[in-house]
C-alpha atoms as a PDB file:
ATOM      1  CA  UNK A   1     120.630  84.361 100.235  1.00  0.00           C
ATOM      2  CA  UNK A   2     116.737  84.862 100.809  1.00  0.00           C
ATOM      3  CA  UNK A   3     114.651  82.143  99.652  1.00  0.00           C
ATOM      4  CA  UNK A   4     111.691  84.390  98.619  1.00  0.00           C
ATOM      5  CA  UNK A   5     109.051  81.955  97.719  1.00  0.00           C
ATOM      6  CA  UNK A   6     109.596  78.460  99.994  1.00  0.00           C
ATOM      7  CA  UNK A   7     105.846  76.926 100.893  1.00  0.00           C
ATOM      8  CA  UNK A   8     107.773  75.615 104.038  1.00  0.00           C
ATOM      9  CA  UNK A   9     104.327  74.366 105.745  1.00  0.00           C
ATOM     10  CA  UNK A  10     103.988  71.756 102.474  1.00  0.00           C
ATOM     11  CA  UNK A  11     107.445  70.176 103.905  1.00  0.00           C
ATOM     12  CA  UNK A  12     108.159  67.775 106.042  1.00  0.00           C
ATOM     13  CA  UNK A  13     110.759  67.421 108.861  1.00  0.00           C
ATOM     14  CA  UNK A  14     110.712  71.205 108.930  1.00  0.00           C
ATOM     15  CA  UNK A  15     113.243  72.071 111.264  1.00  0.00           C
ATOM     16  CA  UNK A  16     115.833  70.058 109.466  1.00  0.00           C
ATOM     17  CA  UNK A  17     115.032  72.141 106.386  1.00  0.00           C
ATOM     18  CA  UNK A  18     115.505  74.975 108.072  1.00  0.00           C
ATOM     19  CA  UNK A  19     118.811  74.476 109.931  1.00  0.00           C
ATOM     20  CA  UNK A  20     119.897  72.626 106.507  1.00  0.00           C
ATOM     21  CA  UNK A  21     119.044  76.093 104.921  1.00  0.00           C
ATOM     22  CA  UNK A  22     121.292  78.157 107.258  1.00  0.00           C
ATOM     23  CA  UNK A  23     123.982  75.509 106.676  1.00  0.00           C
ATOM     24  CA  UNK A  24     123.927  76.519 102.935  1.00  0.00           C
ATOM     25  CA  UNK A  25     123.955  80.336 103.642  1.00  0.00           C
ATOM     26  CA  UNK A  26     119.943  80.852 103.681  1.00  0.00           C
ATOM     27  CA  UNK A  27     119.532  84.119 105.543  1.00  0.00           C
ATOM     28  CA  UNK A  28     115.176  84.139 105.285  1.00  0.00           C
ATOM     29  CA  UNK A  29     112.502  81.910 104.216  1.00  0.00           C
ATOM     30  CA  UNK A  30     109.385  83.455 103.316  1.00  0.00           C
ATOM     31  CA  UNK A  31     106.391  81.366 103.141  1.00  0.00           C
ATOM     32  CA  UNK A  32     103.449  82.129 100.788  1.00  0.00           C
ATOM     33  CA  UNK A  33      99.613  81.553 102.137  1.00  0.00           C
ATOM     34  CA  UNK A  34      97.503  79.351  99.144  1.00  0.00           C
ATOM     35  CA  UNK A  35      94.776  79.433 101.333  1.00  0.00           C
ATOM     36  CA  UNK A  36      93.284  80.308 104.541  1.00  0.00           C
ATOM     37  CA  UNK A  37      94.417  77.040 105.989  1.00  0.00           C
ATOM     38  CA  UNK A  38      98.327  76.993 105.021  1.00  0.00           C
ATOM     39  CA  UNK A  39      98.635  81.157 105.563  1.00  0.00           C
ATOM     40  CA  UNK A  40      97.729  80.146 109.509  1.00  0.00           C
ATOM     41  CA  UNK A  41     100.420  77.670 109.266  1.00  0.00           C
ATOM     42  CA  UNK A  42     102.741  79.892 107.884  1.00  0.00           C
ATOM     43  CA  UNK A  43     102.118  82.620 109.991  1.00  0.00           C
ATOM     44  CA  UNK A  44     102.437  79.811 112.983  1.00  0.00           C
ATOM     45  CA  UNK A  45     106.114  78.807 111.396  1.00  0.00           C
ATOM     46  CA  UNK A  46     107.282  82.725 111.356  1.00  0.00           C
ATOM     47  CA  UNK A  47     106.133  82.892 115.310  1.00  0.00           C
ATOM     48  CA  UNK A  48     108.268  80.341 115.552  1.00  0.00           C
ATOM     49  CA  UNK A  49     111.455  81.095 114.115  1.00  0.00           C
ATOM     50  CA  UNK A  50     113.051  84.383 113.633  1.00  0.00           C
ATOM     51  CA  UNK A  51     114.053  84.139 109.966  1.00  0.00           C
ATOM     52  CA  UNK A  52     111.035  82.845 108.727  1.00  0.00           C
ATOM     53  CA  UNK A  53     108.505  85.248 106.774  1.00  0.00           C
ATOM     54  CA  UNK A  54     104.882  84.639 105.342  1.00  0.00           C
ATOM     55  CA  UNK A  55     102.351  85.944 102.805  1.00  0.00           C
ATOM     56  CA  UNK A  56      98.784  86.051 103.534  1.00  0.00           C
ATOM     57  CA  UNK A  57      96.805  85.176 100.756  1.00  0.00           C
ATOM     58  CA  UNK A  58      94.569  82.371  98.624  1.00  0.00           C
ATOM     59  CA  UNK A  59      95.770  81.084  95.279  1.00  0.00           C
ATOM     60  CA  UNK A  60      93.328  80.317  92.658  1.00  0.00           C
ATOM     61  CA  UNK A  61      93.286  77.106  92.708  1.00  0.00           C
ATOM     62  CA  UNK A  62      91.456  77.175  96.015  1.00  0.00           C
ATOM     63  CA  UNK A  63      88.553  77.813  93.929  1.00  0.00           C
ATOM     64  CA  UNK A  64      88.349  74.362  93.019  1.00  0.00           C
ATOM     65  CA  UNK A  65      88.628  73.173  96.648  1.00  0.00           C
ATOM     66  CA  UNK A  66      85.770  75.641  98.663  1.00  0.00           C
ATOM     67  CA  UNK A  67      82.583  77.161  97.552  1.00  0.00           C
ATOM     68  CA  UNK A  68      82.939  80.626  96.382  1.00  0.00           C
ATOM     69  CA  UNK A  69      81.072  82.089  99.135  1.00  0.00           C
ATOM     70  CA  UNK A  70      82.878  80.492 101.751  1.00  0.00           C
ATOM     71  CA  UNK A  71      86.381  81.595 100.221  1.00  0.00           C
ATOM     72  CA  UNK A  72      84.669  85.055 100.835  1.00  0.00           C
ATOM     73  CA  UNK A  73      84.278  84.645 104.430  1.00  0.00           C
ATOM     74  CA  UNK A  74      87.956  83.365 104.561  1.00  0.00           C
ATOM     75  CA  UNK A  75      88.918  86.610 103.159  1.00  0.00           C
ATOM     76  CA  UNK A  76      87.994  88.600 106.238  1.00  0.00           C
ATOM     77  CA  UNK A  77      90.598  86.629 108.072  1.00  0.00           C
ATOM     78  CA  UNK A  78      93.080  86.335 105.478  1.00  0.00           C
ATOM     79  CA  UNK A  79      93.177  90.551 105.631  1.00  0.00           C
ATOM     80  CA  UNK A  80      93.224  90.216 109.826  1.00  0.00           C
ATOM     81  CA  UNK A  81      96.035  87.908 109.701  1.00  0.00           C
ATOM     82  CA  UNK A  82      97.980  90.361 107.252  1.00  0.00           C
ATOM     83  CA  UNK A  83      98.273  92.803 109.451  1.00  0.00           C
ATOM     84  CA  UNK A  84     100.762  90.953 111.616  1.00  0.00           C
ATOM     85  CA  UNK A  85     104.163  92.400 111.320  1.00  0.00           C
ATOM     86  CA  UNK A  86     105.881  89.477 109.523  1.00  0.00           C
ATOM     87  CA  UNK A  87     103.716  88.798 106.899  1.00  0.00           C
ATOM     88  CA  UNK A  88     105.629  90.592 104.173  1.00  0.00           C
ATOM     89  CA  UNK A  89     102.379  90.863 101.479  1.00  0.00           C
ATOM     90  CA  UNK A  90      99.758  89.476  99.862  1.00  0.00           C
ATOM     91  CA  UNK A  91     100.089  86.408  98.271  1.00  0.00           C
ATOM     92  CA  UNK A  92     100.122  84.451  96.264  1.00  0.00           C
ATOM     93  CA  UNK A  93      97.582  85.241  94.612  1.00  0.00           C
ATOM     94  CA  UNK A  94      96.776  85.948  90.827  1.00  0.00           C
ATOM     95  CA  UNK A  95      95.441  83.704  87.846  1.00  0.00           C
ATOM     96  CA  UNK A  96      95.418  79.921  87.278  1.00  0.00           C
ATOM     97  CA  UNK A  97      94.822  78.752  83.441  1.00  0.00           C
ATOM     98  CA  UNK A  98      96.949  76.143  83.306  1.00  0.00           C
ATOM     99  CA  UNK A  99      93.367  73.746  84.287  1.00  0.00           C
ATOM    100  CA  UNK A 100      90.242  73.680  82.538  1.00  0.00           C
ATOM    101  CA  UNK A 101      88.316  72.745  86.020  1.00  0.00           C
ATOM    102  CA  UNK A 102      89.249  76.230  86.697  1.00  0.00           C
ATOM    103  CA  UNK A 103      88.242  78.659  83.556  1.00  0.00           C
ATOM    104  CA  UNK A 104      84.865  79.639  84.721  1.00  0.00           C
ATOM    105  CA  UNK A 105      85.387  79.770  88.156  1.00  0.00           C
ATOM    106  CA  UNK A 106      85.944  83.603  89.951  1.00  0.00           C
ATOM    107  CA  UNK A 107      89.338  83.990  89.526  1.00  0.00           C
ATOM    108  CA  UNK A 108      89.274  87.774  88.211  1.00  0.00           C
ATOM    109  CA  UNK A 109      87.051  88.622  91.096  1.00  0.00           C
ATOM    110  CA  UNK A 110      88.963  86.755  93.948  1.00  0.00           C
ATOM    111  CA  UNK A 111      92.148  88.407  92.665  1.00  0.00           C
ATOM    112  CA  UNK A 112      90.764  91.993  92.849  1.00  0.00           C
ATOM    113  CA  UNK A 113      89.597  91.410  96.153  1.00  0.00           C
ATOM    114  CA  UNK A 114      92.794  90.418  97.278  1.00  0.00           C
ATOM    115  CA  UNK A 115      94.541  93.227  95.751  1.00  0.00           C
ATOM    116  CA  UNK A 116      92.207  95.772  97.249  1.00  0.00           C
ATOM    117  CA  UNK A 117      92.948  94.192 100.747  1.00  0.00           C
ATOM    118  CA  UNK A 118      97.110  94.894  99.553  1.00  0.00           C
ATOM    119  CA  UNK A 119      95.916  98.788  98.450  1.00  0.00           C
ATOM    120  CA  UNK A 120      94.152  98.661 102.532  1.00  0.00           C
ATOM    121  CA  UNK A 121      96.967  97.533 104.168  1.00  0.00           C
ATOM    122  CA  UNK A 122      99.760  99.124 102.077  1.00  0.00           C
ATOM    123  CA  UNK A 123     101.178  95.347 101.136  1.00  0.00           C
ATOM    124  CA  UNK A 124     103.234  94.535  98.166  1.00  0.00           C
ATOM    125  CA  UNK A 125     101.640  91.792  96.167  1.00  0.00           C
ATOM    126  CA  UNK A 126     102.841  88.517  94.824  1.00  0.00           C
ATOM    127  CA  UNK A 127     101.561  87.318  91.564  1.00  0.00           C
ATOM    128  CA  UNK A 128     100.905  83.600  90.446  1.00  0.00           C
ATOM    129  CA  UNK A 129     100.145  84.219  86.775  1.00  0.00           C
ATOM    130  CA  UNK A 130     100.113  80.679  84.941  1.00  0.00           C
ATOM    131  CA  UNK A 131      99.127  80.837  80.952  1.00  0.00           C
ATOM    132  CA  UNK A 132      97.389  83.925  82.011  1.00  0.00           C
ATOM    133  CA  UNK A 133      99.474  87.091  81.026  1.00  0.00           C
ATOM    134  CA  UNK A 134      96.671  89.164  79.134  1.00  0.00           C
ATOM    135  CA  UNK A 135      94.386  89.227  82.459  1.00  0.00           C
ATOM    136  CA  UNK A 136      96.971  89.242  84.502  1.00  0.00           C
ATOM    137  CA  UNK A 137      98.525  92.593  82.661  1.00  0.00           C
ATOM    138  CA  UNK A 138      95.022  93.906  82.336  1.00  0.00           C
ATOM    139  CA  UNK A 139      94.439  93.856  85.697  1.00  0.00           C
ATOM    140  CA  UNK A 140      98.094  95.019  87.097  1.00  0.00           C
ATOM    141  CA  UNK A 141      98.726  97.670  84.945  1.00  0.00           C
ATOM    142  CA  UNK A 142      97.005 100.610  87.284  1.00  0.00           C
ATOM    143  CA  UNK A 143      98.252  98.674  90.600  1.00  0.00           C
ATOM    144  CA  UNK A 144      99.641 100.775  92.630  1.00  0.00           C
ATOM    145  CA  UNK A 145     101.452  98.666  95.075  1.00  0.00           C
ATOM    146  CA  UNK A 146     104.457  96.783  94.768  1.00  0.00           C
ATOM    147  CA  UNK A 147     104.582  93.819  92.830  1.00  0.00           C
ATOM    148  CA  UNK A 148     106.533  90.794  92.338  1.00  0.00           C
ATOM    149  CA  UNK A 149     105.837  88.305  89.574  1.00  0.00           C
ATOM    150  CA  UNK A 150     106.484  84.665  91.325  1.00  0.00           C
ATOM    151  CA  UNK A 151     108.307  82.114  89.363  1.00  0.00           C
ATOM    152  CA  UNK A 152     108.318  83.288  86.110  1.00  0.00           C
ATOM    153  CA  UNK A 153     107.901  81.659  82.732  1.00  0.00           C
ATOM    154  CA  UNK A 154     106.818  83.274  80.250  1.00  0.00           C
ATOM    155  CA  UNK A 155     109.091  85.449  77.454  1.00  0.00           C
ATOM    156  CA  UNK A 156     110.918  88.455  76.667  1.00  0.00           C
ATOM    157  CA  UNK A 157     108.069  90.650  75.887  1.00  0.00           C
ATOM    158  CA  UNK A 158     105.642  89.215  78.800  1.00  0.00           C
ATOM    159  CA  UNK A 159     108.939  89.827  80.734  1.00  0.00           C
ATOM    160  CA  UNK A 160     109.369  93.522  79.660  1.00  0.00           C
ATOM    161  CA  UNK A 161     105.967  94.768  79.877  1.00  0.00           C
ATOM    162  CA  UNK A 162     105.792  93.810  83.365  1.00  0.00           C
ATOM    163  CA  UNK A 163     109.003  95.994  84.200  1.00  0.00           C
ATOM    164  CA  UNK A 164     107.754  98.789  82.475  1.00  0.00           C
ATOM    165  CA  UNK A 165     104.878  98.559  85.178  1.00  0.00           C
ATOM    166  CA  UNK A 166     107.583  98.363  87.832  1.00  0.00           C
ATOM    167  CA  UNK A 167     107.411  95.096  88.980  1.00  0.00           C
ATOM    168  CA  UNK A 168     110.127  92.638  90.279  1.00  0.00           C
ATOM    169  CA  UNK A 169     110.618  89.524  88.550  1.00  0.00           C
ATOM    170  CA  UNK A 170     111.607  85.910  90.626  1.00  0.00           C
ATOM    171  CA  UNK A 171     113.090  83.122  89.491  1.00  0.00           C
ATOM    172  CA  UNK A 172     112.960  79.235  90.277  1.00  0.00           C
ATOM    173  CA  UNK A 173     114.884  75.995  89.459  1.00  0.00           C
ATOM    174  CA  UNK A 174     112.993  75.622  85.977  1.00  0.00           C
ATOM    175  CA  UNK A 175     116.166  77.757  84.222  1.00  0.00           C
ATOM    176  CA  UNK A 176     118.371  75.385  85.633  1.00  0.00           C
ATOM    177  CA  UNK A 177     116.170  72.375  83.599  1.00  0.00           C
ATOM    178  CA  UNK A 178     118.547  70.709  80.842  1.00  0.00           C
ATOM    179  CA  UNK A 179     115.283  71.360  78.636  1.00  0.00           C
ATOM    180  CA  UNK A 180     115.112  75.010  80.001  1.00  0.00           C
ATOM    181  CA  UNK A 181     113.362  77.072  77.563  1.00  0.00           C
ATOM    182  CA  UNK A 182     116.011  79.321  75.394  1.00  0.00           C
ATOM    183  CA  UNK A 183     113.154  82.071  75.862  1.00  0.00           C
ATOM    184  CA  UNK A 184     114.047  81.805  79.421  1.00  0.00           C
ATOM    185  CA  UNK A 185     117.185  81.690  79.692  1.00  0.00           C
ATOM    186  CA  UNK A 186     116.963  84.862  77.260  1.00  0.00           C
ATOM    187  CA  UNK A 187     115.167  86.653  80.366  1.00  0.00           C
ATOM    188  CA  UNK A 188     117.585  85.486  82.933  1.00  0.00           C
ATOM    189  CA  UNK A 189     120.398  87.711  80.747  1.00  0.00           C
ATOM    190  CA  UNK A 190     118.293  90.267  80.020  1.00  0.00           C
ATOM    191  CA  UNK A 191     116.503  91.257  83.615  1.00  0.00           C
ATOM    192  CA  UNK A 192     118.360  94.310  84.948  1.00  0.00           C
ATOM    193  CA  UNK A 193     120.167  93.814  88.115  1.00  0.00           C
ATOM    194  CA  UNK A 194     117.641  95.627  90.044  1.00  0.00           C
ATOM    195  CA  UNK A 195     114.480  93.697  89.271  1.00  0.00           C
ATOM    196  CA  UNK A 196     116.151  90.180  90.242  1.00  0.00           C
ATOM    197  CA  UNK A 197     114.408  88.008  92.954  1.00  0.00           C
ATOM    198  CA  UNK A 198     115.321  83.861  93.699  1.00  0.00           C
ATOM    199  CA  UNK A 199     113.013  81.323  95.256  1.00  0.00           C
ATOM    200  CA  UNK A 200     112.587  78.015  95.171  1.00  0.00           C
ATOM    201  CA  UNK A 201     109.232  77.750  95.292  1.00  0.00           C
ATOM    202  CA  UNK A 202     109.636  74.322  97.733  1.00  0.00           C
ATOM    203  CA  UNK A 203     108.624  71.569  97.613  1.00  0.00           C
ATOM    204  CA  UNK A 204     108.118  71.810  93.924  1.00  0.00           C
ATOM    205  CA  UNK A 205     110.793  72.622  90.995  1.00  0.00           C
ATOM    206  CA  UNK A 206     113.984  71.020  92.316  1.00  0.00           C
ATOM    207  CA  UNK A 207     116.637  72.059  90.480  1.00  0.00           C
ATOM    208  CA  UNK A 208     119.427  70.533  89.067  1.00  0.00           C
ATOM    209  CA  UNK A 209     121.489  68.401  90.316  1.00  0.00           C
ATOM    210  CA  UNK A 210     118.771  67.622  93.049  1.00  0.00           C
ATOM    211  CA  UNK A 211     115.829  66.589  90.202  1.00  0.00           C
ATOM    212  CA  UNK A 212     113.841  63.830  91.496  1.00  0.00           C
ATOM    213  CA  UNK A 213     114.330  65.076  95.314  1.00  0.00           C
ATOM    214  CA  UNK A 214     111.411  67.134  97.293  1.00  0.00           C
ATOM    215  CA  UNK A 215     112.381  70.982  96.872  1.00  0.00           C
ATOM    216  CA  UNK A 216     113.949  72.541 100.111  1.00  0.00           C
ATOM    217  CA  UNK A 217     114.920  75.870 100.901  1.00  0.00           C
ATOM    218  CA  UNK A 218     118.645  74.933 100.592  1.00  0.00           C
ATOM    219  CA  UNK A 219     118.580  74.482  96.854  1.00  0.00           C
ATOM    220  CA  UNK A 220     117.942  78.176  95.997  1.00  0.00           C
ATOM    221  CA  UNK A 221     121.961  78.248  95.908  1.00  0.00           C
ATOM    222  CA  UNK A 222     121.488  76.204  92.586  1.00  0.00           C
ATOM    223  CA  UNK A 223     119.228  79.230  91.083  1.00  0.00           C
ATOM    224  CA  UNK A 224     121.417  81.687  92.104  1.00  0.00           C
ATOM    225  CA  UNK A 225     124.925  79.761  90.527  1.00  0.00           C
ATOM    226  CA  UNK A 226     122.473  79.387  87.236  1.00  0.00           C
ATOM    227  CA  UNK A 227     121.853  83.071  87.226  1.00  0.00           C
ATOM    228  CA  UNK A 228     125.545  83.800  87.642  1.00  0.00           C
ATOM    229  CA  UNK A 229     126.234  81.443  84.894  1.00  0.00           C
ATOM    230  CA  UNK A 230     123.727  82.947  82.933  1.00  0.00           C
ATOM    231  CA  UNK A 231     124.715  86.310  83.023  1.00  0.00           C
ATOM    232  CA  UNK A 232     128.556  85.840  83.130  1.00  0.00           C
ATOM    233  CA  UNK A 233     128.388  87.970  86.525  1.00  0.00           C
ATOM    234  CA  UNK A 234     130.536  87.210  89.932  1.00  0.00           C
ATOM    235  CA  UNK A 235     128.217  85.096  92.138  1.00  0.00           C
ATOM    236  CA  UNK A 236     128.990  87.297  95.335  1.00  0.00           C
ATOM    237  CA  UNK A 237     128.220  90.184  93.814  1.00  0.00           C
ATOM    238  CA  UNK A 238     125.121  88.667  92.792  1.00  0.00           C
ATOM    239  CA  UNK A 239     123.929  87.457  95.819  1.00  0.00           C
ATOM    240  CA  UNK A 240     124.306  90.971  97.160  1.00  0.00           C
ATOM    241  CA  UNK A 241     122.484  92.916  94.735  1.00  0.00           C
ATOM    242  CA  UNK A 242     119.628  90.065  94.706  1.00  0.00           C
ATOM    243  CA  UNK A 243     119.665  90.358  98.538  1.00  0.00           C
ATOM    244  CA  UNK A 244     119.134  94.313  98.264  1.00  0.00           C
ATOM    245  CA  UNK A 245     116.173  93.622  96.227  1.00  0.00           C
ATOM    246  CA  UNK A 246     114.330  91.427  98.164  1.00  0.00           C
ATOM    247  CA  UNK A 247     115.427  93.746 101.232  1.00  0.00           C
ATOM    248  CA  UNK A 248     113.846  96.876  98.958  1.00  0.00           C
ATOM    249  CA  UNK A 249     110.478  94.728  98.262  1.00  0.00           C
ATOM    250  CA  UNK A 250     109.565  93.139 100.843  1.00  0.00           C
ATOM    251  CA  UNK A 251     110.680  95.918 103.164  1.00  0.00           C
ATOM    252  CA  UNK A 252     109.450  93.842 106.576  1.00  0.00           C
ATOM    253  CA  UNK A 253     113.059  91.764 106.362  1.00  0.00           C
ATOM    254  CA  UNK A 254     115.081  92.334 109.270  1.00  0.00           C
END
């Protein structure tokens, strides 16, 4: 299994995670930037350890947390650092609605930035698109790079008009909620094979049975025994075809 979304420099007592992660089967971790700060950590962790991956990139949220301008300076580093040879894209990066604080900051124009820096580099792109799906669509639907919605939750026809764009579609511990959303769940056995991705998106969404507990890269065994559930399909064969996905997209994995 491939973890494909862990923020492992959030965690603590990280080499326990990790060698608890390998005890469960957890091949790769990659590690998404949210910032300039926690991409240099995460690039720091994959130095570090062989099976550990990172994103470069700065989430939207940042925009509540720096002035604009200075989030423009940290883009010329967050490109520089993408160019090492195990950061695996840009990311994540995308559209944060979910806060008011946030509504008329730059989002639009901080995302297109970063997305020209993927188009530069040739990077696939990982998408954090929260009560956002119009903009989000609006602006993805002439991408040209790879593209990987990151823990998704929103519906069947959200879901659908992002495949017909291409993309790849990940999933966290929210389907394995008791109040999972039917809508979701109606994704999960719809998605074809071939567009499937897993994360845990550590330390947040532990799934069930570990609710209550700090996410860890171990517990993306619980999303992928949900999917097979879900889709009434042999968990082996699962976990290979959702392993040759993340092996197609991020294409750095070795």
């Amino acid at each position: 299994m491939i973890d494909t979304h862990c923020h492992l420099d959030m965690l603590d007592n990280i080499p326990e995670k990790i060698e608890r992660a390998k005890e469960n089967n957890i091949t790769h971790i990659i590690n998404p930037g949210i910032s300039l700060e926690s991409t240099k950590k995460a690039q720091e962790l994959s130095s570090k350890y062989d099976n550990i991956y990172f994103l470069s990139g700065i989430h939207p949220e940042e925009l509540s947390e720096k002035p604009y301008e200075t989030i423009l300076e940290d883009l010329k580093e967050i490109e520089e650092i993408a160019k090492d040879k195990k950061c695996l894209g840009i990311g994540e990066i995308g559209f944060e609605y979910h806060y008011e604080n946030l509504l008329d900051k730059k989002q639009k124009e901080l995302f297109e930035k970063q997305i020209e820096i993927a188009e530069k580099l040739n990077k696939p792109i990982i998408i954090h698109s929260r009560d956002s799906f119009s903009d989000t669509y609006n602006i993805l639907k002439n991408n040209k790079q790879k593209t990987l919605i990151h823990c998704f939750d929103y519906g069947l026809s959200e879901m659908e008009n992002f495949l017909e764009l291409g993309f790849y579609i990940s999933f966290t511990g929210m389907i394995t909620f008791k109040n999972a959303r039917k809508e979701i769940i109606e994704c999960v056995k719809r998605i074809p094979e071939n567009r499937l991705l897993i994360e845990t998106d550590a330390p947040f969404l532990s799934p069930e049975p570990k609710r209550g507990e700090k996410n860890e890269p171990a517990f993306v065994k619980y999303v992928l025994e949900k999917i097979s559930e879900i889709k009434r399909i042999d968990i082996k064969y699962l976990e290979n075809i959702i392993n040759q996905n993340t092996k197609d997209f991020f294409q750095g994995i070795y």
